[in-house]
Protein backbone atom coordinates (compact mmCIF):
# COMPACT_ATOMS: atom_id res chain seq x y z
CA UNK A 1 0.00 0.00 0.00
CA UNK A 2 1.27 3.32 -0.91
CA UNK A 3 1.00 6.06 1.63
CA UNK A 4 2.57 9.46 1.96
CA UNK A 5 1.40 13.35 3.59
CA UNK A 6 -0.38 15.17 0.85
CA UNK A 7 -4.23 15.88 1.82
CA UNK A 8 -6.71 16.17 -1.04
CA UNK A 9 -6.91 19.46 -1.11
CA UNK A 10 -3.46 20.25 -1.78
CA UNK A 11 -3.71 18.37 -5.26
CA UNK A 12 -5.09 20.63 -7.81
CA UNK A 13 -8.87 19.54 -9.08
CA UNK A 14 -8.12 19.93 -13.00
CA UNK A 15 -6.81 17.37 -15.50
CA UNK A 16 -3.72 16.43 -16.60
CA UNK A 17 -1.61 14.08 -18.54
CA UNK A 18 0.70 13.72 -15.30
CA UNK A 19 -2.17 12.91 -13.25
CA UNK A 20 -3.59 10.59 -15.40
CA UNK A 21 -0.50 8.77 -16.39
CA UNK A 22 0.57 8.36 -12.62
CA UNK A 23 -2.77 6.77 -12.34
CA UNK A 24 -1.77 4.49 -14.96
CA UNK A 25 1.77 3.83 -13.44
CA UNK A 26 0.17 2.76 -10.04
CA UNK A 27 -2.47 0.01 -11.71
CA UNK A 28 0.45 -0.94 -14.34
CA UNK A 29 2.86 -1.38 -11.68
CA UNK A 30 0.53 -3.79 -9.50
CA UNK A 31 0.06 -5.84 -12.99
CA UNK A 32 3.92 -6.37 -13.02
CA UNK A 33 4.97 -3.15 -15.06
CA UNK A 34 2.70 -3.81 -18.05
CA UNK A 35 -1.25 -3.79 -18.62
CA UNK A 36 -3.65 -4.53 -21.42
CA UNK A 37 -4.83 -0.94 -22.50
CA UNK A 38 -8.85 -2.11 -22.01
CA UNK A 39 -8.15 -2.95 -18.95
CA UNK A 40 -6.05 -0.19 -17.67
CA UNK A 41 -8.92 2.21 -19.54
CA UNK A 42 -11.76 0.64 -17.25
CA UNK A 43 -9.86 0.71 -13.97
CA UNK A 44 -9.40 4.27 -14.95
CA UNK A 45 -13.10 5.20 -15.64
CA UNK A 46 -13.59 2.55 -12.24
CA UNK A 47 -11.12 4.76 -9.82
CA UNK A 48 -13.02 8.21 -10.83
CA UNK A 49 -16.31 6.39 -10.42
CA UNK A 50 -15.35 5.65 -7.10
CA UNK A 51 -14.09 8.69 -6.15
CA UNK A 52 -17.20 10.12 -7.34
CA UNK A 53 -19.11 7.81 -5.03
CA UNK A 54 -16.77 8.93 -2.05
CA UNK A 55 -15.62 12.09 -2.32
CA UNK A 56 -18.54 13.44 -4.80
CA UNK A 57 -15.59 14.37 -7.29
CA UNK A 58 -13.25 12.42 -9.93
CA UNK A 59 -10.05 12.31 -9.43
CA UNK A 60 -9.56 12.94 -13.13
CA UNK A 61 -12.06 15.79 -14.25
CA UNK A 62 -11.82 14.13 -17.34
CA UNK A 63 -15.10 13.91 -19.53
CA UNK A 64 -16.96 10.59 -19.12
CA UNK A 65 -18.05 8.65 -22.81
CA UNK A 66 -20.39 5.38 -23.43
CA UNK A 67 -18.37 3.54 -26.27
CA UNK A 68 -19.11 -0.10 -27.80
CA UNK A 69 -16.27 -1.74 -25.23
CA UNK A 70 -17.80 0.12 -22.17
CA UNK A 71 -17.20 3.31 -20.71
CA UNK A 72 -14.32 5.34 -21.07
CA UNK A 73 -12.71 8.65 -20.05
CA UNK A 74 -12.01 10.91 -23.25
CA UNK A 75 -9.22 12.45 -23.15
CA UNK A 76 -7.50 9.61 -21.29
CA UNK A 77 -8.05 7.83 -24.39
CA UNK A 78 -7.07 10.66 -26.99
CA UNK A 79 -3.24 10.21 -24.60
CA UNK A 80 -3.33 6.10 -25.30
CA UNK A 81 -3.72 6.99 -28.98
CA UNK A 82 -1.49 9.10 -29.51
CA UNK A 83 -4.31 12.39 -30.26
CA UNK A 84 -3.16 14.40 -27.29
CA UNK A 85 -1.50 17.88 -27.32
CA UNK A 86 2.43 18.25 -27.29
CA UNK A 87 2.43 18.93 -23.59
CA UNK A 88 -0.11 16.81 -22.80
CA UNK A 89 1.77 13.32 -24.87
CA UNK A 90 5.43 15.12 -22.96
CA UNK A 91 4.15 14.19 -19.42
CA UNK A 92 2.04 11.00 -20.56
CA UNK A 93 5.42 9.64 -22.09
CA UNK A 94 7.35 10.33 -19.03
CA UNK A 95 5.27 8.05 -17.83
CA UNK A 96 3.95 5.39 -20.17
CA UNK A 97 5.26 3.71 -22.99
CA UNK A 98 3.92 4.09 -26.71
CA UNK A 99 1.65 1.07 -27.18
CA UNK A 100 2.82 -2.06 -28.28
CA UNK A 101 0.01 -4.01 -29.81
CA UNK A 102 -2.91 -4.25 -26.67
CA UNK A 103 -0.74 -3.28 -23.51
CA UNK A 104 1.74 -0.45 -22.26
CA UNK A 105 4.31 -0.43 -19.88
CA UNK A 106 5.41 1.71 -16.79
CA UNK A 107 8.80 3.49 -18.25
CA UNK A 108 10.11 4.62 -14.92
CA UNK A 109 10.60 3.37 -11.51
CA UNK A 110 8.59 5.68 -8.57
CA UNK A 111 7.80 5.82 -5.35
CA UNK A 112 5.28 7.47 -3.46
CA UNK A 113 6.54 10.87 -3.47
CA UNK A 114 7.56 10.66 -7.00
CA UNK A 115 3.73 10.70 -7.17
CA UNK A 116 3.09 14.47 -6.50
CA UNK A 117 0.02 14.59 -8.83
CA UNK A 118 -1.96 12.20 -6.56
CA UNK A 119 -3.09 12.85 -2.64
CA UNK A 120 -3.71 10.34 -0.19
CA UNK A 121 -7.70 10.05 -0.90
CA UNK A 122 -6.46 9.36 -4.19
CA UNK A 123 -4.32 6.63 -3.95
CA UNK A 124 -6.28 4.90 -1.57
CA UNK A 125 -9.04 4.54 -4.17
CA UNK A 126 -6.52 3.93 -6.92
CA UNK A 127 -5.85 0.90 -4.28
CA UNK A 128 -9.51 -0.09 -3.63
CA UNK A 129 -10.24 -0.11 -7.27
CA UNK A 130 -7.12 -2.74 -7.69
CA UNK A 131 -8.11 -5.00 -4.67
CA UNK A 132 -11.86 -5.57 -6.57
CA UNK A 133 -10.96 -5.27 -10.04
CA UNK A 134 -7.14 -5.99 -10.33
CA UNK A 135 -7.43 -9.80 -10.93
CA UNK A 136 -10.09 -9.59 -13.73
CA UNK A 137 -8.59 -10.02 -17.26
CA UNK A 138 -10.01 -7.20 -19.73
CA UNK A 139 -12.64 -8.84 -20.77
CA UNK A 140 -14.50 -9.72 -17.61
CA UNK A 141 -13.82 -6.23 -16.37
CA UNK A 142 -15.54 -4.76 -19.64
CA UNK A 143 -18.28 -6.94 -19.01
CA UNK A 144 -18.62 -5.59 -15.08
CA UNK A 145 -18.64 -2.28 -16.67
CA UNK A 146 -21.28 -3.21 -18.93
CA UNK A 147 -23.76 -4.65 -16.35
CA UNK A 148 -23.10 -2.93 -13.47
CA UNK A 149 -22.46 0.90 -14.42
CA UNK A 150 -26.22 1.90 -14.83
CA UNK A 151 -25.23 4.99 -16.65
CA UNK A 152 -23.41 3.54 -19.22
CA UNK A 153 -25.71 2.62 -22.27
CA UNK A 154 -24.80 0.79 -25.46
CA UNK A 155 -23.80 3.44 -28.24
CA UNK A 156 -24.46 0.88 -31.26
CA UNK A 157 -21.15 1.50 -32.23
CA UNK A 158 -20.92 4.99 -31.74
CA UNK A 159 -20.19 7.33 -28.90
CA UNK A 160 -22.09 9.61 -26.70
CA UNK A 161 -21.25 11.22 -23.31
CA UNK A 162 -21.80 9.86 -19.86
CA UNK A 163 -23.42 12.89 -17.96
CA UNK A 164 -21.73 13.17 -14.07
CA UNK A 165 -25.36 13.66 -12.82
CA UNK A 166 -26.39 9.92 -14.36
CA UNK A 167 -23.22 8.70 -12.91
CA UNK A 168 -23.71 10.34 -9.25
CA UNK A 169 -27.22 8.64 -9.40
CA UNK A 170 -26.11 5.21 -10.39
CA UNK A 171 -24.52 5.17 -7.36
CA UNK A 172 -27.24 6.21 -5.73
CA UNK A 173 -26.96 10.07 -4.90
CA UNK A 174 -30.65 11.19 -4.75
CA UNK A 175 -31.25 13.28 -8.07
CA UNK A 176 -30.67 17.16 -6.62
CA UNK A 177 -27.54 16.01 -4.57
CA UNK A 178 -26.50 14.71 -7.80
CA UNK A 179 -27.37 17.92 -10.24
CA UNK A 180 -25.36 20.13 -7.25
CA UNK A 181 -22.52 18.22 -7.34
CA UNK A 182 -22.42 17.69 -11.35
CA UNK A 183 -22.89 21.74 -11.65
CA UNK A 184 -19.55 21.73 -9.27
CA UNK A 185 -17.60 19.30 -11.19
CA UNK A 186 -18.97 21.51 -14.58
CA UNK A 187 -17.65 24.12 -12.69
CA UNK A 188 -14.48 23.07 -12.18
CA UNK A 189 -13.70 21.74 -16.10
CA UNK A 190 -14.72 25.12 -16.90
CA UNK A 191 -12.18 26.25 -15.28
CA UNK A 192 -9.63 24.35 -15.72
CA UNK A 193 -10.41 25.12 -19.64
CA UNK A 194 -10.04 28.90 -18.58
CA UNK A 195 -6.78 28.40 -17.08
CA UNK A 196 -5.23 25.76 -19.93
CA UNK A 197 -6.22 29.10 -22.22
CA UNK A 198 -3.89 31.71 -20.17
């Protein structure tokens, strides 16, 4: 179990590539350095979902999408194929290798304080979200996703987004707890988007 000092609320509420991709470095690590990239996507998605249902925010702030293998955090997935800005693919590849056929790979030792884009709260999720999902392989964790997410519906082969609100009330967060708390989390990407324009 990793454990360290930083509180959640010294870890800025935004996203980032750096976040993200230590994210990735902690699940990859437990799976012995390298991870099928289905998977690692769904434990992901999983980790904010649980935050969401503890803390009543993601640890990402990354937008939420219902796609044919499940659901999926967008611009997570625009860094594992290669669509992200400069800046954005610079801290990713600190991090995480380019990926070779269905998996990536951890591309740097770390230890918990290397891990200054993550608090305490967050960790300890990243760690619950391993203990229930960590053994599945990638299809039987897809298939969770599928059947027990409530707000993920089946695009047909297409793509539409996961609102925070449906999420928040999947996990049972009566409906105006849930519309507060998505207009917060709104909030918050907004911004975020204000400051990635300055």
């Amino acid at each position: 179990m990793l454990s360290g000092s930083e509180s959640v609320e010294e870890i800025t509420h935004m996203f980032t590539a750096r976040k993200v991709a230590q994210m990735a470095a902690v699940f990859a690590g437990h799976q012995g350095g390298t991870i099928n990239v289905l998977k690692l996507m769904k434990l992901l998605y999983l980790a904010d979902r649980e935050a969401l249902n503890r803390y009543g925010f993601p640890i990402t702030f990354d937008n939420m999408v219902a796609m044919p293998h499940g659901p999926v955090l967008s611009r997570t997935l625009n860094l594992f194929d290669g669509g992200a800005d400069a800046e954005s693919t610079s801290s990713w590849e600190e991090w995480i290798s380019d990926r070779d056929n269905h998996d990536v790979s951890v591309r740097r030792t770390f230890e918990r304080k290397d891990l200054d884009q993550l608090s305490d709260s967050d960790l300890e999720v990243i760690e619950s979200v391993w203990g229930a999902f960590g053994k599945m392989n990638k299809w039987a964790i897809r298939d969770y996703t599928h059947e027990h997410c409530a707000e993920w519906k089946d695009p047909k082969g297409s793509a539409f987004p996961i609102h925070d609100r449906d999420v928040l009330i999947a996990l049972g967060k009566n409906p105006d707890e849930a519309t507060l708390l998505a207009e917060e989390i709104q909030a918050q990407r907004e911004l975020d988007s204000v400051f990635a324009d300055l």
